[in-house]
PDB file of N, CA and C in Angstrom:
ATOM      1  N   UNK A   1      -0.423 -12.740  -6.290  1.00  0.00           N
ATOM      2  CA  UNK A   1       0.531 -13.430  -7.132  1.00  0.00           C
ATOM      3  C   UNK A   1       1.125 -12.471  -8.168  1.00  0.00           C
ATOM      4  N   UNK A   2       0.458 -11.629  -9.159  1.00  0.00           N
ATOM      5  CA  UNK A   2       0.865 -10.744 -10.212  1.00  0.00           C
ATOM      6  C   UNK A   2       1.753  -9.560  -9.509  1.00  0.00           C
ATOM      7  N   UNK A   3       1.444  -9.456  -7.962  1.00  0.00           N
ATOM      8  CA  UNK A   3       2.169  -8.180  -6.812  1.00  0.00           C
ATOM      9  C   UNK A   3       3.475  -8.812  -6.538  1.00  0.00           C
ATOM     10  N   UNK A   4       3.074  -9.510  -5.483  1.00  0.00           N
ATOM     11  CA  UNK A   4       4.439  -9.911  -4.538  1.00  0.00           C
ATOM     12  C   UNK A   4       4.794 -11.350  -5.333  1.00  0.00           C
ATOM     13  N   UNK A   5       4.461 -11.844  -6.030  1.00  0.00           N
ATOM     14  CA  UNK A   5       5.447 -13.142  -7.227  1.00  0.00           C
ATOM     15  C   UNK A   5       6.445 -12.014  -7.528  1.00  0.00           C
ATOM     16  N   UNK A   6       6.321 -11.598  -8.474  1.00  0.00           N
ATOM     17  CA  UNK A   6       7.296 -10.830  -9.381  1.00  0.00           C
ATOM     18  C   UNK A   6       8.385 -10.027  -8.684  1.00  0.00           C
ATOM     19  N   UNK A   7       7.868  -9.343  -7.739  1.00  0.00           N
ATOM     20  CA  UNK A   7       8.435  -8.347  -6.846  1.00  0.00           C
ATOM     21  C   UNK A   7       9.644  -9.221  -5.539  1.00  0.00           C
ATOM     22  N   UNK A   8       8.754  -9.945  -5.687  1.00  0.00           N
ATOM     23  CA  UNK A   8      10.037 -11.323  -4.337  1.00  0.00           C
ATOM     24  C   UNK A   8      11.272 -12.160  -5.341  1.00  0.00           C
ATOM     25  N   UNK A   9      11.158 -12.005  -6.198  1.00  0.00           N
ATOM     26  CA  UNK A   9      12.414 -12.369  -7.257  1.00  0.00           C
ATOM     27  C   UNK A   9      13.446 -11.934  -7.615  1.00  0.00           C
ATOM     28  N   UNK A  10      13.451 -10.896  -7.287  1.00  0.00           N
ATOM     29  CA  UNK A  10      14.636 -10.007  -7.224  1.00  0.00           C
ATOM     30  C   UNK A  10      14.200  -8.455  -6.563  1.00  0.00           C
ATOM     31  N   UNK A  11      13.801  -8.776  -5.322  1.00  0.00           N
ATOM     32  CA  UNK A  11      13.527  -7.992  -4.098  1.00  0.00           C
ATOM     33  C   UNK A  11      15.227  -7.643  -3.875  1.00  0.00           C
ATOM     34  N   UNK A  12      15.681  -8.733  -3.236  1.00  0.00           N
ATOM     35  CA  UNK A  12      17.453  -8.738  -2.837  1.00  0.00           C
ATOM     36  C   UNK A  12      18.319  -7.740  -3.789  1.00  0.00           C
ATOM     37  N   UNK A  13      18.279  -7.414  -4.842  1.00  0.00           N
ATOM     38  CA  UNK A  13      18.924  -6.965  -5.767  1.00  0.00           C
ATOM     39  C   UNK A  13      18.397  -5.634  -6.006  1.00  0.00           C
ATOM     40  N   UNK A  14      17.147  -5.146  -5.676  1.00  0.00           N
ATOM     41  CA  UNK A  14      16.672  -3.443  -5.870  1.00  0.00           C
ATOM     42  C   UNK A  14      17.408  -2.418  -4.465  1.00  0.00           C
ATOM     43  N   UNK A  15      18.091  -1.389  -5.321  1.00  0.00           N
ATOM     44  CA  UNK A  15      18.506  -0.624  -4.314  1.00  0.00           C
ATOM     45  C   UNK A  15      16.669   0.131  -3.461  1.00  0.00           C
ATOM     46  N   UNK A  16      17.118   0.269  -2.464  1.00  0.00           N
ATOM     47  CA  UNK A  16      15.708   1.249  -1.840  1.00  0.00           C
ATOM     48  C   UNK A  16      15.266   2.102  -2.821  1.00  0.00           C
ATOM     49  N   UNK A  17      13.798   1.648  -3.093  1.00  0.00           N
ATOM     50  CA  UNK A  17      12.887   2.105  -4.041  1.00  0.00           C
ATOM     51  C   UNK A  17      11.697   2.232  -3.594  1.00  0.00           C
ATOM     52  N   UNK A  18      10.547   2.976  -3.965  1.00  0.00           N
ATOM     53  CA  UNK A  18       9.370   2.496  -3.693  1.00  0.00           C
ATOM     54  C   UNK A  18       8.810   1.956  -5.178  1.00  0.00           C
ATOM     55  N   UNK A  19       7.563   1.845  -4.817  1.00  0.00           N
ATOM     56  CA  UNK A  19       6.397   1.036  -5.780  1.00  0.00           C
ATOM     57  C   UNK A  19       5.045   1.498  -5.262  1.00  0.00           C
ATOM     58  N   UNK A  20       4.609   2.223  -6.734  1.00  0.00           N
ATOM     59  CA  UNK A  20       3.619   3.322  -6.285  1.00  0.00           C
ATOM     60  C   UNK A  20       2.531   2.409  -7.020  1.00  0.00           C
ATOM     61  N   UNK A  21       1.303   2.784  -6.200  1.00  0.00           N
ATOM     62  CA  UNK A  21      -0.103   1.762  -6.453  1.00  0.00           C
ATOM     63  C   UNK A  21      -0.532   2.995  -6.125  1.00  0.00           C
ATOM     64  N   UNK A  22      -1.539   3.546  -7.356  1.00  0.00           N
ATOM     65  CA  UNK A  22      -2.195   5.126  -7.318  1.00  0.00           C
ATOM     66  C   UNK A  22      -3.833   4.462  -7.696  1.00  0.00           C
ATOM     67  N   UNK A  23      -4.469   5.317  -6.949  1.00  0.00           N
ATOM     68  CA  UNK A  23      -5.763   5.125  -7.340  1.00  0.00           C
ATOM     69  C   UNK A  23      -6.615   3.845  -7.038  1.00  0.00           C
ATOM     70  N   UNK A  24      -5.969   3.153  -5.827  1.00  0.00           N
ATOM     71  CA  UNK A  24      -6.517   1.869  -5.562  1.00  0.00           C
ATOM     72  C   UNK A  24      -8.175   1.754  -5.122  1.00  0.00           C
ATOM     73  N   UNK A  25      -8.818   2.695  -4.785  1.00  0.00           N
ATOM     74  CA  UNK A  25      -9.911   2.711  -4.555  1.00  0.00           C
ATOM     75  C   UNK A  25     -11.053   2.774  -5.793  1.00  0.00           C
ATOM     76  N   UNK A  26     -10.172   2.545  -7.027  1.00  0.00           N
ATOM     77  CA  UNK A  26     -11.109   2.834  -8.699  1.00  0.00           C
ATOM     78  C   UNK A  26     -11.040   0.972  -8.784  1.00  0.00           C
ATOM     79  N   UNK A  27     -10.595   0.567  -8.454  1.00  0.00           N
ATOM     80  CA  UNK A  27     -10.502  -1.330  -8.519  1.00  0.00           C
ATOM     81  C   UNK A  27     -11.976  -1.198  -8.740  1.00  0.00           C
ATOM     82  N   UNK A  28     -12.618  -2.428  -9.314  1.00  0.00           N
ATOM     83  CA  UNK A  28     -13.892  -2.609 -10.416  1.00  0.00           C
ATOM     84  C   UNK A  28     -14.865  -2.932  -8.626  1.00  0.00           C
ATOM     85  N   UNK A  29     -13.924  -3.901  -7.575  1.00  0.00           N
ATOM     86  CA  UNK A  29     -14.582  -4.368  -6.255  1.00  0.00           C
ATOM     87  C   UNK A  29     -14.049  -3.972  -5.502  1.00  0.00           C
ATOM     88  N   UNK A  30     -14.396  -4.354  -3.837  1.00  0.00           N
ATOM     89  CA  UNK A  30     -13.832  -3.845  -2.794  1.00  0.00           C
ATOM     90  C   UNK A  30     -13.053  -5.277  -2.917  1.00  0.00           C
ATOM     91  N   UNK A  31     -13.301  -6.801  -3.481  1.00  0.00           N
ATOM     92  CA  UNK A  31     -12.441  -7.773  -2.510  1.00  0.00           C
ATOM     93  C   UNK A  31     -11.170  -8.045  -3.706  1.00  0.00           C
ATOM     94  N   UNK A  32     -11.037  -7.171  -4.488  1.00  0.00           N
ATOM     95  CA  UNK A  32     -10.041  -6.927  -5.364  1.00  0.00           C
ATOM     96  C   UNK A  32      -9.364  -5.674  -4.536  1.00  0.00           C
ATOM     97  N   UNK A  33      -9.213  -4.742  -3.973  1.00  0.00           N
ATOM     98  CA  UNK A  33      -8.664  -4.176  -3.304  1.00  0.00           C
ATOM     99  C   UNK A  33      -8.192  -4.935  -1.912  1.00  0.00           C
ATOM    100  N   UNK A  34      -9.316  -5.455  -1.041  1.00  0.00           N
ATOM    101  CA  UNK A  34      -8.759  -6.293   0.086  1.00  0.00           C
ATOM    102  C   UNK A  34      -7.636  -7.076  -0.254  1.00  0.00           C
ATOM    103  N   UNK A  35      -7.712  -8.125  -1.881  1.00  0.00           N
ATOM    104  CA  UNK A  35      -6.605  -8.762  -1.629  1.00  0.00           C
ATOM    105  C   UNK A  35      -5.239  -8.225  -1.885  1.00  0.00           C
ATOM    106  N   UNK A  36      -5.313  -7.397  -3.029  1.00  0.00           N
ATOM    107  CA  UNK A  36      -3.976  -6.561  -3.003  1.00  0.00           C
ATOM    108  C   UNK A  36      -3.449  -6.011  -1.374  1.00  0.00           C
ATOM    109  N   UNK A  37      -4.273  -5.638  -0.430  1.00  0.00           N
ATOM    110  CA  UNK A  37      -3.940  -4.771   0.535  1.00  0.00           C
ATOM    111  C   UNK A  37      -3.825  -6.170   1.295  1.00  0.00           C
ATOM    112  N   UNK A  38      -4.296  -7.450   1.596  1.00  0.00           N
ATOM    113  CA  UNK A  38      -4.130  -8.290   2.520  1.00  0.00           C
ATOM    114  C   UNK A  38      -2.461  -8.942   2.244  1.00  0.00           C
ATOM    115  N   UNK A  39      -2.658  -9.253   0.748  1.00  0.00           N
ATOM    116  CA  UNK A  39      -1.111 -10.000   0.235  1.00  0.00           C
ATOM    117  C   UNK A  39       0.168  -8.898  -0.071  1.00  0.00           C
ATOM    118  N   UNK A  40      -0.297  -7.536   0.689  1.00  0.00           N
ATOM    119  CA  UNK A  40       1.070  -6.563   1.219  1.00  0.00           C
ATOM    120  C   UNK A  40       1.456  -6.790   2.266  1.00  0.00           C
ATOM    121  N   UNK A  41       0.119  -6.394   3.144  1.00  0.00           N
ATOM    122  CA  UNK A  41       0.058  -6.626   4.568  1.00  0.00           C
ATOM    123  C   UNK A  41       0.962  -8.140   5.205  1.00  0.00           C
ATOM    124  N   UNK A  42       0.612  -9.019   4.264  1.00  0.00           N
ATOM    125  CA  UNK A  42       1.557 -10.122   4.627  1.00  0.00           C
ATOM    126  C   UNK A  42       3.102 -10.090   4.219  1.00  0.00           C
ATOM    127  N   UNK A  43       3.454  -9.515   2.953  1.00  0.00           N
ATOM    128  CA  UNK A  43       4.561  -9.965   2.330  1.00  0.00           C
ATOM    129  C   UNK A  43       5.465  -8.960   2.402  1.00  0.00           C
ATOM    130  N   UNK A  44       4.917  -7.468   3.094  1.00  0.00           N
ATOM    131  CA  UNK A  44       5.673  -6.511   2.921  1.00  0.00           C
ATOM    132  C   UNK A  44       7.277  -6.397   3.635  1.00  0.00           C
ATOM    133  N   UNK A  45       7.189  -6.593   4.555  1.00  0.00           N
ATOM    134  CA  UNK A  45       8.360  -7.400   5.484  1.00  0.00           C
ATOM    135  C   UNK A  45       9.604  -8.342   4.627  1.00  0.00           C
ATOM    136  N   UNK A  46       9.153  -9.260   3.788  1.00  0.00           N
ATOM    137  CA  UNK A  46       9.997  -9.965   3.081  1.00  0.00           C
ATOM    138  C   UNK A  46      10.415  -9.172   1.942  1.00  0.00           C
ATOM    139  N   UNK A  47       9.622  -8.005   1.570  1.00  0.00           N
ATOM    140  CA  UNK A  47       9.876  -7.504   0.513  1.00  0.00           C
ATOM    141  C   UNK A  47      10.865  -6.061   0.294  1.00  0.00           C
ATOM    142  N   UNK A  48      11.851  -5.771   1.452  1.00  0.00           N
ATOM    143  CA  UNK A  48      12.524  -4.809   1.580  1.00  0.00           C
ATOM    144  C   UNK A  48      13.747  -5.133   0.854  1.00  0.00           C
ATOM    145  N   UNK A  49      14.218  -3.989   0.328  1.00  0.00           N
ATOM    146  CA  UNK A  49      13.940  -2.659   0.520  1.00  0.00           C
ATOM    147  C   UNK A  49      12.950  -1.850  -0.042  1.00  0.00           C
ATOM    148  N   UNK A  50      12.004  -2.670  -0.621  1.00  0.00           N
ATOM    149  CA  UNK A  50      11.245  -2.040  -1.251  1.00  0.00           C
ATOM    150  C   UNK A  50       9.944  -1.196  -0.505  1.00  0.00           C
ATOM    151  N   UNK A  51       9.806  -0.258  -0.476  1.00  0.00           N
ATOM    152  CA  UNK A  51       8.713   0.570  -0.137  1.00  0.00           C
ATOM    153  C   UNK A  51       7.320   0.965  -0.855  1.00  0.00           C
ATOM    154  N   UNK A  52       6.138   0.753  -0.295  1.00  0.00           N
ATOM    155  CA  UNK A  52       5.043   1.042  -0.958  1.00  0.00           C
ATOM    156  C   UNK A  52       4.186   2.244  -0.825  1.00  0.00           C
ATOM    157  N   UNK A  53       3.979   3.289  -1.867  1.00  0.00           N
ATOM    158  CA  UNK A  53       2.936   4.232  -1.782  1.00  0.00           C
ATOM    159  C   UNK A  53       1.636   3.770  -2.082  1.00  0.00           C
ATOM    160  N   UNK A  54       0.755   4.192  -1.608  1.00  0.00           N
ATOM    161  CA  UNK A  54      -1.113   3.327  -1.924  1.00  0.00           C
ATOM    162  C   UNK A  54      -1.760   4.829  -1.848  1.00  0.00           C
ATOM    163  N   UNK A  55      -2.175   5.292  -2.978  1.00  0.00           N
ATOM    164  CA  UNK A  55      -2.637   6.003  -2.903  1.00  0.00           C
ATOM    165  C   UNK A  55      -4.476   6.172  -3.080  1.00  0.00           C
ATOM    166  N   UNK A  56      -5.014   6.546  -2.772  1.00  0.00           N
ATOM    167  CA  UNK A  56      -7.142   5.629  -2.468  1.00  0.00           C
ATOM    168  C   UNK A  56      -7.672   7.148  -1.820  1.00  0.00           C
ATOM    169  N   UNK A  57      -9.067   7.149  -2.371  1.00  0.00           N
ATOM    170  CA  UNK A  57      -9.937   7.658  -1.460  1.00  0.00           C
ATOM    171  C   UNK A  57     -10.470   7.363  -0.276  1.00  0.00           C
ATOM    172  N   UNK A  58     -10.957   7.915   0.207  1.00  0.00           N
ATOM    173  CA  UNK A  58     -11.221   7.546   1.828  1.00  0.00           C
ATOM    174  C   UNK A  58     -12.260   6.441   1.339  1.00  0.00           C
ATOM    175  N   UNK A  59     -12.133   5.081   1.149  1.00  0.00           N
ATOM    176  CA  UNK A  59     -13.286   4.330   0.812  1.00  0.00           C
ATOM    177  C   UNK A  59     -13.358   3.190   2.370  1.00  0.00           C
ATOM    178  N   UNK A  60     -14.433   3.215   2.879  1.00  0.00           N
ATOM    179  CA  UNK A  60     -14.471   2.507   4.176  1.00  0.00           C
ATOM    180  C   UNK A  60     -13.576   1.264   4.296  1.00  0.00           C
ATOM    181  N   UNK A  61     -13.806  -0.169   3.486  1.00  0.00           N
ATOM    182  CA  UNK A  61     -12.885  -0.791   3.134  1.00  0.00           C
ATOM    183  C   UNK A  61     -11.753  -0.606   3.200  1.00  0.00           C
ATOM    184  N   UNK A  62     -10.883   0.322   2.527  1.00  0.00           N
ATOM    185  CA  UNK A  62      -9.799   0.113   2.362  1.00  0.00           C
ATOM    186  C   UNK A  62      -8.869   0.971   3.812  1.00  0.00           C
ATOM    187  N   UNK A  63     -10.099   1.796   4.320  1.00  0.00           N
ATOM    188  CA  UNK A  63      -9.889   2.429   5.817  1.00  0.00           C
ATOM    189  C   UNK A  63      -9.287   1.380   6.850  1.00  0.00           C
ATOM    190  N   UNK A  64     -10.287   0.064   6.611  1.00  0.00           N
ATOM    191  CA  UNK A  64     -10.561  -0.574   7.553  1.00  0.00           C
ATOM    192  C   UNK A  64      -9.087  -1.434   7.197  1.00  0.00           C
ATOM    193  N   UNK A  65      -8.904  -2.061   6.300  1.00  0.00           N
ATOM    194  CA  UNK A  65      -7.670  -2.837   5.998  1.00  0.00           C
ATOM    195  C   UNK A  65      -6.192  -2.333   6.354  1.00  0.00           C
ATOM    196  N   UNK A  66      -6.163  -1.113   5.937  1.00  0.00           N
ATOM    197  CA  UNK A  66      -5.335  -0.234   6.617  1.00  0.00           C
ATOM    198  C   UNK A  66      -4.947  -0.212   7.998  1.00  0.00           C
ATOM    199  N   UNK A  67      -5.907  -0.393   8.330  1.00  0.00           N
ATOM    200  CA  UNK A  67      -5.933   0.184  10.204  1.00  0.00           C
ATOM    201  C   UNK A  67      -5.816  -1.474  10.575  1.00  0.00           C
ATOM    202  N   UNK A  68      -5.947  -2.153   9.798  1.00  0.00           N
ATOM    203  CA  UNK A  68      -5.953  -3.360  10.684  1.00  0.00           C
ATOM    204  C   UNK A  68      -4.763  -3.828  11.354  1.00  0.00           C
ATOM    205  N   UNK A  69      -4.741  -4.758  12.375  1.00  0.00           N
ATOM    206  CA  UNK A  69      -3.197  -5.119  12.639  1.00  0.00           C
ATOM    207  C   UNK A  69      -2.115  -5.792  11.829  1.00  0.00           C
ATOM    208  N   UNK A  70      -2.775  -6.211  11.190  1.00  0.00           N
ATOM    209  CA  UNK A  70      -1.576  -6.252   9.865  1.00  0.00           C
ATOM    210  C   UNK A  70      -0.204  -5.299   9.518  1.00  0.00           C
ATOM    211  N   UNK A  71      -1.147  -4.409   9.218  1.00  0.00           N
ATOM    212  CA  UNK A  71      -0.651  -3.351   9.118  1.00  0.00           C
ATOM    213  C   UNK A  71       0.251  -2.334  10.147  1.00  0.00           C
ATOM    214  N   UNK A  72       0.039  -2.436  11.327  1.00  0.00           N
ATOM    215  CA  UNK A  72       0.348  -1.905  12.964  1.00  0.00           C
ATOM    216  C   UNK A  72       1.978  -1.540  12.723  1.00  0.00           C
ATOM    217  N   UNK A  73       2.293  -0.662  12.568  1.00  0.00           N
ATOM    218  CA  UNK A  73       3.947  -0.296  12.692  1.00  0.00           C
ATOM    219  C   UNK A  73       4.318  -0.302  11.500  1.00  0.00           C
ATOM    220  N   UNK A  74       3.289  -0.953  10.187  1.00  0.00           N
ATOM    221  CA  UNK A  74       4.097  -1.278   8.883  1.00  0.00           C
ATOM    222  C   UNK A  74       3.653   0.155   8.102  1.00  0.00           C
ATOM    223  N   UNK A  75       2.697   1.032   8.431  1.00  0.00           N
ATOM    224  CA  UNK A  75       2.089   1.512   7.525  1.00  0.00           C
ATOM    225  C   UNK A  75       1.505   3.245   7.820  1.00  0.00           C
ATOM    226  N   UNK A  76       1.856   4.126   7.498  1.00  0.00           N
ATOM    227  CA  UNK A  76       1.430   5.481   8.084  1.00  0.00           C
ATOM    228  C   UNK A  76       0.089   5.973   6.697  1.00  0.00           C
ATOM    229  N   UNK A  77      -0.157   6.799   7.522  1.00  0.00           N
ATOM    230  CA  UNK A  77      -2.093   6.963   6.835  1.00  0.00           C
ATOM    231  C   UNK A  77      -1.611   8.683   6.680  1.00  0.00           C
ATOM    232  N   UNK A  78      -1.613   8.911   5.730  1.00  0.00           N
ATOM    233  CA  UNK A  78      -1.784  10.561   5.521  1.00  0.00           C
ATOM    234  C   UNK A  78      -3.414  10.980   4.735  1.00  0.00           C
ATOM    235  N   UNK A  79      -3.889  11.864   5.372  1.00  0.00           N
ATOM    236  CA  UNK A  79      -5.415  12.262   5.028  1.00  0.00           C
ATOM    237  C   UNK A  79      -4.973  13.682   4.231  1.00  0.00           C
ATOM    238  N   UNK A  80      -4.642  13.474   2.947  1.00  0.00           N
ATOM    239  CA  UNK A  80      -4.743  15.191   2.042  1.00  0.00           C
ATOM    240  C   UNK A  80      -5.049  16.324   2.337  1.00  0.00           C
ATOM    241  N   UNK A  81      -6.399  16.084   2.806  1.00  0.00           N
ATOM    242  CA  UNK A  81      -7.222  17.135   3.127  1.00  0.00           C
ATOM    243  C   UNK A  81      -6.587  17.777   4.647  1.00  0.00           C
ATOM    244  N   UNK A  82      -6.199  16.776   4.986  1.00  0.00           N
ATOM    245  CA  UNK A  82      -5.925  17.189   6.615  1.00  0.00           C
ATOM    246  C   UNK A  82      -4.438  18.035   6.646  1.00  0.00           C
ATOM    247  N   UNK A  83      -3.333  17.882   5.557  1.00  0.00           N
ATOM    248  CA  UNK A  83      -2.397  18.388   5.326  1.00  0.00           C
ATOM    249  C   UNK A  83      -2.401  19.580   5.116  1.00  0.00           C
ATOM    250  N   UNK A  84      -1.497  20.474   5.494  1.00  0.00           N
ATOM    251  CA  UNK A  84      -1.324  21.836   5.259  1.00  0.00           C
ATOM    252  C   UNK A  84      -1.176  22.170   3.346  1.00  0.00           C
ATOM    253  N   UNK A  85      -1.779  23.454   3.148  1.00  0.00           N
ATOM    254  CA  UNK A  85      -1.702  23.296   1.866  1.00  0.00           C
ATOM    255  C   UNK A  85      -0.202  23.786   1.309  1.00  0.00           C
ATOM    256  N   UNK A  86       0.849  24.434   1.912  1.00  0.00           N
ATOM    257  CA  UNK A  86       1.793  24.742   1.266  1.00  0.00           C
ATOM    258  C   UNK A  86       2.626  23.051   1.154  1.00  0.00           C
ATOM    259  N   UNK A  87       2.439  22.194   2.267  1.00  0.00           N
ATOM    260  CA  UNK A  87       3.101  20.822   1.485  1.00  0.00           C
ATOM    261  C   UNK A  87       2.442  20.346   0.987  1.00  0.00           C
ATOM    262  N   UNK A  88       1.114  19.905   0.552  1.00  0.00           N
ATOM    263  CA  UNK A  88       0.757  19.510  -0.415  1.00  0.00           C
ATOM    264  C   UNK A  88       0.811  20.094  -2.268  1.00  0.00           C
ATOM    265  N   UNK A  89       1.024  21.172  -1.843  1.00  0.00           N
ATOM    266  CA  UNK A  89       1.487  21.818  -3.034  1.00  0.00           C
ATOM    267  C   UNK A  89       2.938  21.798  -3.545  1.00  0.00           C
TER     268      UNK A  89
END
C-alpha cells in the first residue's frame, strides 16, 4: 500500500523513470521484504513507465522471490561479483 498506492496515482503522468529500492535485504524481516517484492511482482505491469532498481544481498529469500514466476520476463538478476570490474567501476 505505502509502494504501489502512491506510485499508481499518477503512474500515467511520470515520464520513464526508475524508482530505486537500495538495500532491501537490511528490512528488520524476511516477510517485510517478501511483501514489498510480492506487491511489485503483481503491480509492476500497471505501473509503467515506471522502472524498478532492487538493490539486496544475495539473501536466500529474496533469491527465491526473484526467480519466482512472478517475476519471469519482468525482471533481470545482475550478481556484482560476477560482473567485470571495469563496469562495475
Amino acid at each position: 500500500m505505502l509502494i504501489v498506492g502512491p506510485l499508481s496515482y499518477g503512474h500515467n503522468s511520470f515520464p520513464p523513470c526508475v524508482v530505486v529500492v537500495d538495500a532491501l535485504d537490511e528490512c528488520k524481516d524476511s516477510a517485510t521484504t517478501s511483501t514489498i517484492l510480492a506487491a511489485l511482482s503483481k503491480h509492476v505491469t500497471n505501473l509503467a513507465p515506471l522502472r524498478f532498481f532492487i538493490t539486496s544481498r544475495l539473501e536466500h529469500h529474496i533469491t527465491d522471490a526473484m526467480s519466482s514466476p512472478q517475476f519471469h520476463n519482468r525482471a533481470q538478476n545482475f550478481n556484482l561479483h560476477e560482473v567485470e570490474l571495469p563496469v562495475v567501476q
